[in-house]
C-alpha atoms as a PDB file:
ATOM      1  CA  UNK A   1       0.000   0.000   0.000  1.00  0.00           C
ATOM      2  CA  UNK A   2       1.808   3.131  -1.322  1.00  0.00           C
ATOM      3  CA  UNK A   3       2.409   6.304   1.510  1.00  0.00           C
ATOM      4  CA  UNK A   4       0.330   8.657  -0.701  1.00  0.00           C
ATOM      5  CA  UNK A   5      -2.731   6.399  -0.279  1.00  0.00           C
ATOM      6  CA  UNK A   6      -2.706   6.703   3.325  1.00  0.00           C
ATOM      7  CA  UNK A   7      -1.907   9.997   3.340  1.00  0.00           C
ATOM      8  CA  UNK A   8      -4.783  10.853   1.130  1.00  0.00           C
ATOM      9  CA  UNK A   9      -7.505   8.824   3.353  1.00  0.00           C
ATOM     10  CA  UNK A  10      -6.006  10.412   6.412  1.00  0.00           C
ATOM     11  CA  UNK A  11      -6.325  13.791   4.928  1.00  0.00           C
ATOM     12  CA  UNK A  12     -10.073  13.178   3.947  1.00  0.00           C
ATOM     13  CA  UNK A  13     -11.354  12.202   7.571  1.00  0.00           C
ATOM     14  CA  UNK A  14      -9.537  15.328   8.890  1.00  0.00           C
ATOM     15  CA  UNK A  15     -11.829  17.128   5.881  1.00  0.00           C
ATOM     16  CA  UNK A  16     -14.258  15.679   6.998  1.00  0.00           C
ATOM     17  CA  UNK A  17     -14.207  16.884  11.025  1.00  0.00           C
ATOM     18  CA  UNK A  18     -13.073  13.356  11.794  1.00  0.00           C
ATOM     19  CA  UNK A  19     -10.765  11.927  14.379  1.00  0.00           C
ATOM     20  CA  UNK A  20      -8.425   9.055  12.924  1.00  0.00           C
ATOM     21  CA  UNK A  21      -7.698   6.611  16.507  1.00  0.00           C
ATOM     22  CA  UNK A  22      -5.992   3.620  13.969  1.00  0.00           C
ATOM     23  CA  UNK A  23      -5.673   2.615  10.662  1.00  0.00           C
ATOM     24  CA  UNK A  24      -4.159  -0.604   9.504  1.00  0.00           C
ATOM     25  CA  UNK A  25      -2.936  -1.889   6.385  1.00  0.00           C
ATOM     26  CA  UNK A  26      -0.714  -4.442   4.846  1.00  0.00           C
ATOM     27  CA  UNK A  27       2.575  -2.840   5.916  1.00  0.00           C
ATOM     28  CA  UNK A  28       1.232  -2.434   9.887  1.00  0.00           C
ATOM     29  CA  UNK A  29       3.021  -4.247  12.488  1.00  0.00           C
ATOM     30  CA  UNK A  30       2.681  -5.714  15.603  1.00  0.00           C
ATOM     31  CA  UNK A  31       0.175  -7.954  14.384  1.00  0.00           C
ATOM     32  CA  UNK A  32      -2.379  -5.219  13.570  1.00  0.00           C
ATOM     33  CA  UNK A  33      -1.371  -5.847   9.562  1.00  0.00           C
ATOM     34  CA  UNK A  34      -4.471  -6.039   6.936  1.00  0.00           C
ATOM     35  CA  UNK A  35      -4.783  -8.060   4.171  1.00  0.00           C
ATOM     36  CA  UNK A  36      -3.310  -7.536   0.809  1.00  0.00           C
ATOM     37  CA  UNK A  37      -5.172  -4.830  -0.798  1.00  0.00           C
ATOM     38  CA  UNK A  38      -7.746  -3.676   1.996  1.00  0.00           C
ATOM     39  CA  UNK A  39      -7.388  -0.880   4.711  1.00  0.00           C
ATOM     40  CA  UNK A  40      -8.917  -0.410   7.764  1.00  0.00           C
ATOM     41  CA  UNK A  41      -9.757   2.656   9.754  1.00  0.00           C
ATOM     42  CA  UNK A  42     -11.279   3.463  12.919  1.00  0.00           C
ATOM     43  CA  UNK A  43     -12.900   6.803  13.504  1.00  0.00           C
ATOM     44  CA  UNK A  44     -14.400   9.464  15.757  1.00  0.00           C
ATOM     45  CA  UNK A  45     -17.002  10.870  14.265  1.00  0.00           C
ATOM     46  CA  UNK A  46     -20.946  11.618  14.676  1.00  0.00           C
ATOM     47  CA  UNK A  47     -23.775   9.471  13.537  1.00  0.00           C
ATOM     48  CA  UNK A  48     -25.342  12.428  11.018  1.00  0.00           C
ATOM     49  CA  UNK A  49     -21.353  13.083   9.390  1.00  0.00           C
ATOM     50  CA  UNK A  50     -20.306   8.691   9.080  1.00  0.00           C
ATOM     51  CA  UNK A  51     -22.195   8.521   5.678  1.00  0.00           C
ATOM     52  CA  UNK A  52     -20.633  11.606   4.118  1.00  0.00           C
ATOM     53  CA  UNK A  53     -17.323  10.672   5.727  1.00  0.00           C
ATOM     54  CA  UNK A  54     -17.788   7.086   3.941  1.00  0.00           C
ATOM     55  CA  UNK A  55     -18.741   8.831   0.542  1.00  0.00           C
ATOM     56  CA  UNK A  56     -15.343  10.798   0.734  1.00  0.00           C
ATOM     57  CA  UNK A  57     -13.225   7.897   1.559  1.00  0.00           C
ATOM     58  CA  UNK A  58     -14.570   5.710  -1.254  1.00  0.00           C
ATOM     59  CA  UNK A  59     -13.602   8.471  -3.585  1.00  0.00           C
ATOM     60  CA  UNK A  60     -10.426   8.985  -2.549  1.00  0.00           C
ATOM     61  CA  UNK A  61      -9.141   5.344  -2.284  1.00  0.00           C
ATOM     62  CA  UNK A  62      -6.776   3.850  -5.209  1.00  0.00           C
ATOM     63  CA  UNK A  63      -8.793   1.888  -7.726  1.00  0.00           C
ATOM     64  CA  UNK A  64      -8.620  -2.091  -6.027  1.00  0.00           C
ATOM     65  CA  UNK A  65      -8.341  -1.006  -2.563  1.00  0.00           C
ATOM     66  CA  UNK A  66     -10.559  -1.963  -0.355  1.00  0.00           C
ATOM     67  CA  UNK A  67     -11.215   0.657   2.248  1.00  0.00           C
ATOM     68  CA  UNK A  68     -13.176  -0.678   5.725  1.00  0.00           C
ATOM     69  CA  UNK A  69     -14.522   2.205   7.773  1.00  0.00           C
ATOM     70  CA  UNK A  70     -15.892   1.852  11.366  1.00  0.00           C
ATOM     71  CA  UNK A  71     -16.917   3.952  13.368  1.00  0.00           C
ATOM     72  CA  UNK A  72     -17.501   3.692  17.538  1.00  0.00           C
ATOM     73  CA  UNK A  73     -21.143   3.979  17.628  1.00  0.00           C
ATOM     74  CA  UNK A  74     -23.748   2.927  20.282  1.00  0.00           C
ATOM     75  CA  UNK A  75     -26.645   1.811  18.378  1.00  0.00           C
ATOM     76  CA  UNK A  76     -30.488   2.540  20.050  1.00  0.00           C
ATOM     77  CA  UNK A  77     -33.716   1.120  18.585  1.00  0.00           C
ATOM     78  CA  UNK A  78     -36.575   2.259  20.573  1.00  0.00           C
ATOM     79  CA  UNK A  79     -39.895  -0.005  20.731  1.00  0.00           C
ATOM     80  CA  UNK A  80     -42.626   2.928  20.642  1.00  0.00           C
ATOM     81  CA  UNK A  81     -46.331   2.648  20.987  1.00  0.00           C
ATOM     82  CA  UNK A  82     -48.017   6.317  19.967  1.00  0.00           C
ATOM     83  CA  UNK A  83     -51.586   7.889  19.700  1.00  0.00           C
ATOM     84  CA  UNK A  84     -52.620   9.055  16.370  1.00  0.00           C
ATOM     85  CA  UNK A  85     -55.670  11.091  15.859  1.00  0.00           C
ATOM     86  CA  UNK A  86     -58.229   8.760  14.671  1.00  0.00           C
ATOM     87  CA  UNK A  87     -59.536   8.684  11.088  1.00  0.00           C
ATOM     88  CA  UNK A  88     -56.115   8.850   8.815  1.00  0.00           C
ATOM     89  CA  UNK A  89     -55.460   6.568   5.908  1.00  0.00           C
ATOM     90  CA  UNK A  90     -52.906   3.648   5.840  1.00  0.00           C
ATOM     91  CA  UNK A  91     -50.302   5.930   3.744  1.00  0.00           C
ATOM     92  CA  UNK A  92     -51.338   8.672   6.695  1.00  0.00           C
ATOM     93  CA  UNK A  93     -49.992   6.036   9.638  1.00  0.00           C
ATOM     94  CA  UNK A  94     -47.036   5.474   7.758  1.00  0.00           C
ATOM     95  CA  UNK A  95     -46.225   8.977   7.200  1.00  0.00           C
ATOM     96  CA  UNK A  96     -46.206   9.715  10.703  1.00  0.00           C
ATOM     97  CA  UNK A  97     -44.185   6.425  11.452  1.00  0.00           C
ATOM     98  CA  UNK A  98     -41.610   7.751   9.215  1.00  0.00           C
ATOM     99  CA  UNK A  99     -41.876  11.788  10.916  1.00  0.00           C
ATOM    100  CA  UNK A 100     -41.392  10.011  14.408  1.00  0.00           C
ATOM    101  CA  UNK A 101     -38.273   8.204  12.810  1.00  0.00           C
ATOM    102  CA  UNK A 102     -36.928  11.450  11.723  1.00  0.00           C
ATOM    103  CA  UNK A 103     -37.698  13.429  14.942  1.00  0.00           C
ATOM    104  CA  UNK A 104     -35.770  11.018  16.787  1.00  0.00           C
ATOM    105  CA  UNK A 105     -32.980  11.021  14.263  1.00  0.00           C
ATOM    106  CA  UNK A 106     -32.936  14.777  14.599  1.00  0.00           C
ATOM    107  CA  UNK A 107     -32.438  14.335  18.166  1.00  0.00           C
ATOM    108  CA  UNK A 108     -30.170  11.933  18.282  1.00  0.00           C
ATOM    109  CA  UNK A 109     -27.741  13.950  15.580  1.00  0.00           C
ATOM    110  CA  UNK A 110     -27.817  16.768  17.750  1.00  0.00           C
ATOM    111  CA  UNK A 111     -25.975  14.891  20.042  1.00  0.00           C
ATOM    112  CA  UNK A 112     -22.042  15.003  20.223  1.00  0.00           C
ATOM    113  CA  UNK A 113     -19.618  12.207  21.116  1.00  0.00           C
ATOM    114  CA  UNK A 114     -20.162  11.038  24.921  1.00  0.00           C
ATOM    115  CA  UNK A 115     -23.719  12.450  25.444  1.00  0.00           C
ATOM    116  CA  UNK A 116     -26.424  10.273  26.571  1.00  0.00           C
ATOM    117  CA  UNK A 117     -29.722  10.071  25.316  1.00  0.00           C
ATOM    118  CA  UNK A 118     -32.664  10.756  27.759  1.00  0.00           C
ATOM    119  CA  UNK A 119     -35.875   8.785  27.078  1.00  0.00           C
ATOM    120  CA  UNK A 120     -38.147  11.911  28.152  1.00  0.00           C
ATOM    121  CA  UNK A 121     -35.842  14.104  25.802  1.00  0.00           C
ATOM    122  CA  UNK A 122     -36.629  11.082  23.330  1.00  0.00           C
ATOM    123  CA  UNK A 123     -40.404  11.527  23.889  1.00  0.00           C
ATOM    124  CA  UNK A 124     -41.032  15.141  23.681  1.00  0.00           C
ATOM    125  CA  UNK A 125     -39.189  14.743  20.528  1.00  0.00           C
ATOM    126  CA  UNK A 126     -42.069  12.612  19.191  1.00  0.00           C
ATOM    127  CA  UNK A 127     -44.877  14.320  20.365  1.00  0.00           C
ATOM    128  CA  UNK A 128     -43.770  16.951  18.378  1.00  0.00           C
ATOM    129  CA  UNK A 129     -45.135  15.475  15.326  1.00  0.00           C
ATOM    130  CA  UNK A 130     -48.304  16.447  13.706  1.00  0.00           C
ATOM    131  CA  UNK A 131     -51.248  14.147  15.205  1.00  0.00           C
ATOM    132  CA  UNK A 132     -49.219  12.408  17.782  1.00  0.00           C
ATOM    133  CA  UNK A 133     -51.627  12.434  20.954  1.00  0.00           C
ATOM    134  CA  UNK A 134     -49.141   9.980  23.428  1.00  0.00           C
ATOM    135  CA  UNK A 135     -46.009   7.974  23.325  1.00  0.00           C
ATOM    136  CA  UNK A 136     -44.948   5.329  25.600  1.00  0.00           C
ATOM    137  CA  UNK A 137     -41.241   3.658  24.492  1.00  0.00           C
ATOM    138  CA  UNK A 138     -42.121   0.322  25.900  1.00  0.00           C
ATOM    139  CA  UNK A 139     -38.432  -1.239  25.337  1.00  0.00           C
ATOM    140  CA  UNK A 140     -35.111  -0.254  23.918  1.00  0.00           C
ATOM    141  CA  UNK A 141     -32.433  -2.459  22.149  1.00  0.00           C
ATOM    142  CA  UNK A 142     -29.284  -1.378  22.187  1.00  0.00           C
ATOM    143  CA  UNK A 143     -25.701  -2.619  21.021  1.00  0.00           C
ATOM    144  CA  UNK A 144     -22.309  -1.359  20.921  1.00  0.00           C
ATOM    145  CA  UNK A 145     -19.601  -1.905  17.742  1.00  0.00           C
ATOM    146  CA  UNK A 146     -16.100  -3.308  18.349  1.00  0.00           C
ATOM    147  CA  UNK A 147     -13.568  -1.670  17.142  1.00  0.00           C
ATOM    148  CA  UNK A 148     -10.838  -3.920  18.738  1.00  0.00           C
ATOM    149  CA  UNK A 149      -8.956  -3.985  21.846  1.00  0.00           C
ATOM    150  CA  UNK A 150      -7.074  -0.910  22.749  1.00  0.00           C
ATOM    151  CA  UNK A 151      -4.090  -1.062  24.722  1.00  0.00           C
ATOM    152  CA  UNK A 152      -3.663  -4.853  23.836  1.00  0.00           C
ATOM    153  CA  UNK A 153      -1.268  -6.266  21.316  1.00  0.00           C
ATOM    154  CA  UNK A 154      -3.246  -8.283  18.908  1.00  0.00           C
ATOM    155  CA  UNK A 155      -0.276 -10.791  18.236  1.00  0.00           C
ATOM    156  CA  UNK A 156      -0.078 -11.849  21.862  1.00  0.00           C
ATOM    157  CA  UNK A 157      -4.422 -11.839  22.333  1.00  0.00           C
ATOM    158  CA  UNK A 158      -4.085 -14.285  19.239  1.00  0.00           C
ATOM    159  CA  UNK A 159      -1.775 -16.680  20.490  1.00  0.00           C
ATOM    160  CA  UNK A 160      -2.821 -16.935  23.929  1.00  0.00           C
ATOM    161  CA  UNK A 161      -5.775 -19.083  23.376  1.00  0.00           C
ATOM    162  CA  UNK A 162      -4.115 -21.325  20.693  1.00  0.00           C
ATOM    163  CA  UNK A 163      -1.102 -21.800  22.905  1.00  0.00           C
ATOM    164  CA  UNK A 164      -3.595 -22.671  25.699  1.00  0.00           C
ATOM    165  CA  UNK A 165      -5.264 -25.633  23.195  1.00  0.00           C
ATOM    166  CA  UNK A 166      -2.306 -27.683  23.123  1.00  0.00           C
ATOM    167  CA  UNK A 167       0.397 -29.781  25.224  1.00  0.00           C
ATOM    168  CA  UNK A 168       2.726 -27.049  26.289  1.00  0.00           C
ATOM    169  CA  UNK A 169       5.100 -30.171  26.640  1.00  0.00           C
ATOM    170  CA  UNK A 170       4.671 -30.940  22.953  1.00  0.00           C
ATOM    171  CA  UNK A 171       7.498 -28.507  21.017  1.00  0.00           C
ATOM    172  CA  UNK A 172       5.954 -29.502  17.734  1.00  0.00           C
ATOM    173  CA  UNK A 173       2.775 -28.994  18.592  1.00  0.00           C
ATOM    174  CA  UNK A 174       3.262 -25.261  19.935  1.00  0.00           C
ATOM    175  CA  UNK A 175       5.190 -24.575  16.704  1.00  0.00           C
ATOM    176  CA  UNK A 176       2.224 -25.685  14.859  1.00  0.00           C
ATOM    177  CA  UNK A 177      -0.170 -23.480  16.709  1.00  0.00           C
ATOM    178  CA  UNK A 178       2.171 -20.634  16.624  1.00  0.00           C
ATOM    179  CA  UNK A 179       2.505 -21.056  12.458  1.00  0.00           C
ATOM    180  CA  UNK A 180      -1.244 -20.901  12.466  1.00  0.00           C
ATOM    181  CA  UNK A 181      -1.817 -18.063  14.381  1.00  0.00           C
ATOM    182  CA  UNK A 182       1.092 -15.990  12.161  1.00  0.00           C
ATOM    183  CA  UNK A 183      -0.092 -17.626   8.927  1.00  0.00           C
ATOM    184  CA  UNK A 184      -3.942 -16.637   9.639  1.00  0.00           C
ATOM    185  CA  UNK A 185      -4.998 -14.612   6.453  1.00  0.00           C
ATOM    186  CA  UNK A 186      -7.504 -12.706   8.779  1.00  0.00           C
ATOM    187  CA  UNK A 187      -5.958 -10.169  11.048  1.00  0.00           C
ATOM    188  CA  UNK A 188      -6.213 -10.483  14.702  1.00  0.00           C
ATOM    189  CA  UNK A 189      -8.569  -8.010  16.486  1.00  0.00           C
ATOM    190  CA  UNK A 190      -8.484  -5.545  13.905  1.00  0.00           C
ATOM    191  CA  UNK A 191     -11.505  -3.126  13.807  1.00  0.00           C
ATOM    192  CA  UNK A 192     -14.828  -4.095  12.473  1.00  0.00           C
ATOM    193  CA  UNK A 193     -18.098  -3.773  11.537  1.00  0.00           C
ATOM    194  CA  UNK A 194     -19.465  -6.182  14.508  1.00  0.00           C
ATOM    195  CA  UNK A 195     -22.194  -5.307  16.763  1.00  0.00           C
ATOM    196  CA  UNK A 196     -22.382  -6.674  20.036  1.00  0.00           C
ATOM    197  CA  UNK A 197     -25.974  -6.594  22.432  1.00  0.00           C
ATOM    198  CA  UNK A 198     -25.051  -4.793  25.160  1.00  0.00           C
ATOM    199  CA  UNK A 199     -28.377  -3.166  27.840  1.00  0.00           C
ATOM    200  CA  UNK A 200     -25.972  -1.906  30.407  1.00  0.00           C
ATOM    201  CA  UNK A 201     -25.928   1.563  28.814  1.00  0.00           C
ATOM    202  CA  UNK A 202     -29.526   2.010  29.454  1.00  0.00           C
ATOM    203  CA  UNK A 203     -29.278   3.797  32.934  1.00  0.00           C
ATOM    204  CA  UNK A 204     -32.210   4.399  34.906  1.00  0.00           C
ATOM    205  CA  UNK A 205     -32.982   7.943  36.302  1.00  0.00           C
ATOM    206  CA  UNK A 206     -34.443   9.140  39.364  1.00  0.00           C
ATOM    207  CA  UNK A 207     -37.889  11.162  40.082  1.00  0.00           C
ATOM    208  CA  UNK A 208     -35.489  13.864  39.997  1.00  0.00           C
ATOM    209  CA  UNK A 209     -34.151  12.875  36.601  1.00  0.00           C
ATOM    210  CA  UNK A 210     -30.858  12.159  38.216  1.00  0.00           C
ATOM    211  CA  UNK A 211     -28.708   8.654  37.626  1.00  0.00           C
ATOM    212  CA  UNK A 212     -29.514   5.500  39.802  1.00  0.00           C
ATOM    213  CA  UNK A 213     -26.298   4.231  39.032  1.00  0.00           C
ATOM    214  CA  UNK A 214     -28.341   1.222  37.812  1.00  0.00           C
ATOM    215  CA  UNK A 215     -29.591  -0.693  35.008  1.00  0.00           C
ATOM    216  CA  UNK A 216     -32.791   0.889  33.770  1.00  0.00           C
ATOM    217  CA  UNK A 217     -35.873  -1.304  34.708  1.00  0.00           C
ATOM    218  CA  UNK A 218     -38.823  -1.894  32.615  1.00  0.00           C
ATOM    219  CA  UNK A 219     -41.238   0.643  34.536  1.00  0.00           C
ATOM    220  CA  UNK A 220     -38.339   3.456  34.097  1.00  0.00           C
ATOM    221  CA  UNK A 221     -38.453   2.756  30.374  1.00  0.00           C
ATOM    222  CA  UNK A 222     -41.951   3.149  30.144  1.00  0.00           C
ATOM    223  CA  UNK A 223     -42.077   6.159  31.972  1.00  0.00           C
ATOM    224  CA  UNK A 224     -38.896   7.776  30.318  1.00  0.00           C
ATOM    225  CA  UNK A 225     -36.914   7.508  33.458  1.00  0.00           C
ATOM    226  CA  UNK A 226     -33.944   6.262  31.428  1.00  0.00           C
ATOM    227  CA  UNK A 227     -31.389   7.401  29.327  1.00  0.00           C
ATOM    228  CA  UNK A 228     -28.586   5.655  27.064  1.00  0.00           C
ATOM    229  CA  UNK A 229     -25.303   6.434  28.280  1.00  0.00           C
ATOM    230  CA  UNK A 230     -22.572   5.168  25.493  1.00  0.00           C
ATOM    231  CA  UNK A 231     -18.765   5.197  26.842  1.00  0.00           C
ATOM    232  CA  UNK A 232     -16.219   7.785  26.360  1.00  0.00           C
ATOM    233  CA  UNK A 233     -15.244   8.104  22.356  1.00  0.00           C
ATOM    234  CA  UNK A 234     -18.320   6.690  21.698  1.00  0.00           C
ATOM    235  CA  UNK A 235     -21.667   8.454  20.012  1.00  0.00           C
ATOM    236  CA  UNK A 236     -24.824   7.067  19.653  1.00  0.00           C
ATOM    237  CA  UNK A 237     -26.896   6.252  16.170  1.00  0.00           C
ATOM    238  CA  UNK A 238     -30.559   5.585  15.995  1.00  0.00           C
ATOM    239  CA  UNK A 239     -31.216   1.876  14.559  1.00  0.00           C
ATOM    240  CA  UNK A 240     -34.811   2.118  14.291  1.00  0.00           C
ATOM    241  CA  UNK A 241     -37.826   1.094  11.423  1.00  0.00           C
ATOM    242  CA  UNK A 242     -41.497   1.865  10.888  1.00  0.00           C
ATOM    243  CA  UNK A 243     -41.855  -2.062  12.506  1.00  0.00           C
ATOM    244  CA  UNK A 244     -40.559  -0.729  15.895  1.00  0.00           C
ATOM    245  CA  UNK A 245     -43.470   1.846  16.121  1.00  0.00           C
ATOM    246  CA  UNK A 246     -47.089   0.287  17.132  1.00  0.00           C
ATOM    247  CA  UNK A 247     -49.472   3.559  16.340  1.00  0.00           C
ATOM    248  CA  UNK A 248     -53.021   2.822  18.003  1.00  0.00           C
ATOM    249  CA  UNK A 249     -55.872   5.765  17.567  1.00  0.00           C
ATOM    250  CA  UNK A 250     -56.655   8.039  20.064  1.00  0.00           C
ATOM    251  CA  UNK A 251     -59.642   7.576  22.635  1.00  0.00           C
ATOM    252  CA  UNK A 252     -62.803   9.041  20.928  1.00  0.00           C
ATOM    253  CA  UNK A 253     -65.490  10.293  23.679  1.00  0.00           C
ATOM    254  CA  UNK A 254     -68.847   8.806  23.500  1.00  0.00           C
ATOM    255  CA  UNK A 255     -72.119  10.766  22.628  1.00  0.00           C
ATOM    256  CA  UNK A 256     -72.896  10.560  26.627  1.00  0.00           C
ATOM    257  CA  UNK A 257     -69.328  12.156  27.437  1.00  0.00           C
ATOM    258  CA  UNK A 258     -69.920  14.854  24.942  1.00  0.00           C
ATOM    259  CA  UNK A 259     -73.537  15.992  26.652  1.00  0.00           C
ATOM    260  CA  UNK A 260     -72.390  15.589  29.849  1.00  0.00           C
ATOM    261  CA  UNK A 261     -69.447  17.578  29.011  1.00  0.00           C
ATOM    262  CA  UNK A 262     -71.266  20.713  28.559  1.00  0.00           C
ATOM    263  CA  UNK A 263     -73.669  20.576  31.655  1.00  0.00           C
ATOM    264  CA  UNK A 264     -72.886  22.245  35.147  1.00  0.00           C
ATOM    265  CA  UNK A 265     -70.417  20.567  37.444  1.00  0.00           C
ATOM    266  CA  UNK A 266     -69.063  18.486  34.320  1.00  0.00           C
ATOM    267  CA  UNK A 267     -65.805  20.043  33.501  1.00  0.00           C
ATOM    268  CA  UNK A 268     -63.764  18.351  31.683  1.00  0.00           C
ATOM    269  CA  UNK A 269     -60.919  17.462  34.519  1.00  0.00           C
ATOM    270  CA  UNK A 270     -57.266  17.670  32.593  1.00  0.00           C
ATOM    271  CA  UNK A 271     -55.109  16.482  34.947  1.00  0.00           C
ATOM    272  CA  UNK A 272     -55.952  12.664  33.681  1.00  0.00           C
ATOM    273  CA  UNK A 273     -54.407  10.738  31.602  1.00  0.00           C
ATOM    274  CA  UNK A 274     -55.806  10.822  27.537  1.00  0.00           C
ATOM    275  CA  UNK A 275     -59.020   9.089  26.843  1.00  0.00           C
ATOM    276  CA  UNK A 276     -60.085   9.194  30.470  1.00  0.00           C
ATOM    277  CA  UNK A 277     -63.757  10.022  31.142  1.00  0.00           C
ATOM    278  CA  UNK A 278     -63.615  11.662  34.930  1.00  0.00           C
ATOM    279  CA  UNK A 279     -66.849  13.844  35.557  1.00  0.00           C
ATOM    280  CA  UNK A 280     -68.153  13.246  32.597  1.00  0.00           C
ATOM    281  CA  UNK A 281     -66.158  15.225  30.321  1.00  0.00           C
ATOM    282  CA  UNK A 282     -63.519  14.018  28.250  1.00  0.00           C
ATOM    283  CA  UNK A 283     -59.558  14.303  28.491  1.00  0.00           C
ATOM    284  CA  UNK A 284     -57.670  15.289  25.650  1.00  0.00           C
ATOM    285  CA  UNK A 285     -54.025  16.114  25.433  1.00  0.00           C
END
């Protein structure tokens, strides 16, 4: 891999308000080498800027490189069940599924590297959107790329385990293992596009909206007493579809509710909750 090419791709992520933590290519040592004719490069860089910054890289690479970008992202996808106003079309449900998508996405880009995502920030978000009566997030999934090991020497995490799998007693079989750990066409612990499940960034919050310290419960999520807390260098991206959004119509007061509504000592009472009838008028939010 010629000095110009790297050169080049490090010079486009700086364009590109990037931070470059490690790139790897054929000529790397200490086991952190790439194959023949691929490069590898692990960045800092937002969720909203990653698909620009990918665009610029894949112009700038020599013709039969192959140029792997990844990124340190936490990745949220929030289970949501919303009010609509009653009466829209199919295409009408699925236009506000996509407007909730983008409100959160709007959110979440707003966001810089390090800053957790509150679940009430998350709702008031969405209820933002046109004919969005109530949102409850009733889960969130949430996983976490690997970019590799820092601090660790790859050659060493590699042999390890396959010096562990034989008879240390046996010279000709450590040899072998060694060979096949050096020989391995596929690089040991270099970055990569892998996602890995991982719930303890969801943190549960206090009435106060301050951190318990503790893994968010189920009741906290529904009440948006959470937020998603990624680890230092890391942002977070929304991973989220129309299927993760359940939209069910709003409440719709009965004939009765509406006459009693407008009688003497029937106000409606707006301290309840949507689609509760108390004193016979009905609550709307």
């Amino acid at each position: 891999m010629g000095k110009a090419t790297i050169a080049a791709l490090t010079q486009v992520v700086f364009q590109n308000r990037a931070k470059l933590d490690e790139i790897a290519d054929p000529n790397t040592t200490n086991g952190r080498a790439s194959a023949p004719g691929t490069v590898t490069m692990l960045v800092e860089t937002e969720p909203a800027r990653f698909p620009s910054l990918q665009g610029a890289v894949d112009e700038t690479r020599a013709a039969g490189v192959l140029v792997t970008l990844v990124a340190r992202f936490v990745f949220m996808k929030p289970r949501i069940t919303a009010k609509i106003t009653p009466g829209l079309t199919g295409a009408g449900k699925q236009k506000i599924q996509n407007d909730m998508i983008a409100a959160l996405e709007a959110f979440v880009d707003a966001l810089a590297s390090g800053d957790p995502a509150k679940g009430q920030d998350m709702i008031d978000a969405i209820k933002k959107v046109k004919d969005v009566t109530g949102v409850v997030i009733v889960d969130v999934r949430t996983s976490r790329s690997v970019p590799g090991q820092e601090g660790s020497d790859p050659l060493v995490e590699a042999l390890a385990p396959a010096i562990q799998a034989v008879n240390a007693q046996d010279a000709n079989a450590l040899r072998a293992a060694i060979k096949s750990v050096i020989d391995a066409e596929t690089p040991a612990l270099l970055p990569s596009g892998r996602r890995d499940p991982d719930r303890s960034v969801i943190q549960g919050l206090d009435a106060a909206g301050k951190p318990t310290g503790q893994q968010a419960t189920d009741t906290q999520i529904e009440t948006g007493k959470f937020q998603v807390v990624p680890p230092a260098g890391f942002s977070i991206a929304l991973d989220m579809e129309p299927a993760d959004i359940c939209c069910r119509k709003a409440d719709m007061p009965t004939k009765t509710d509406r006459i009693l509504s407008y009688l003497p000592g029937h106000s409606p009472d707006r301290t309840a909750s949507p689609g509760i009838v108390r004193g016979g008028g009905y609550v709307r939010e």
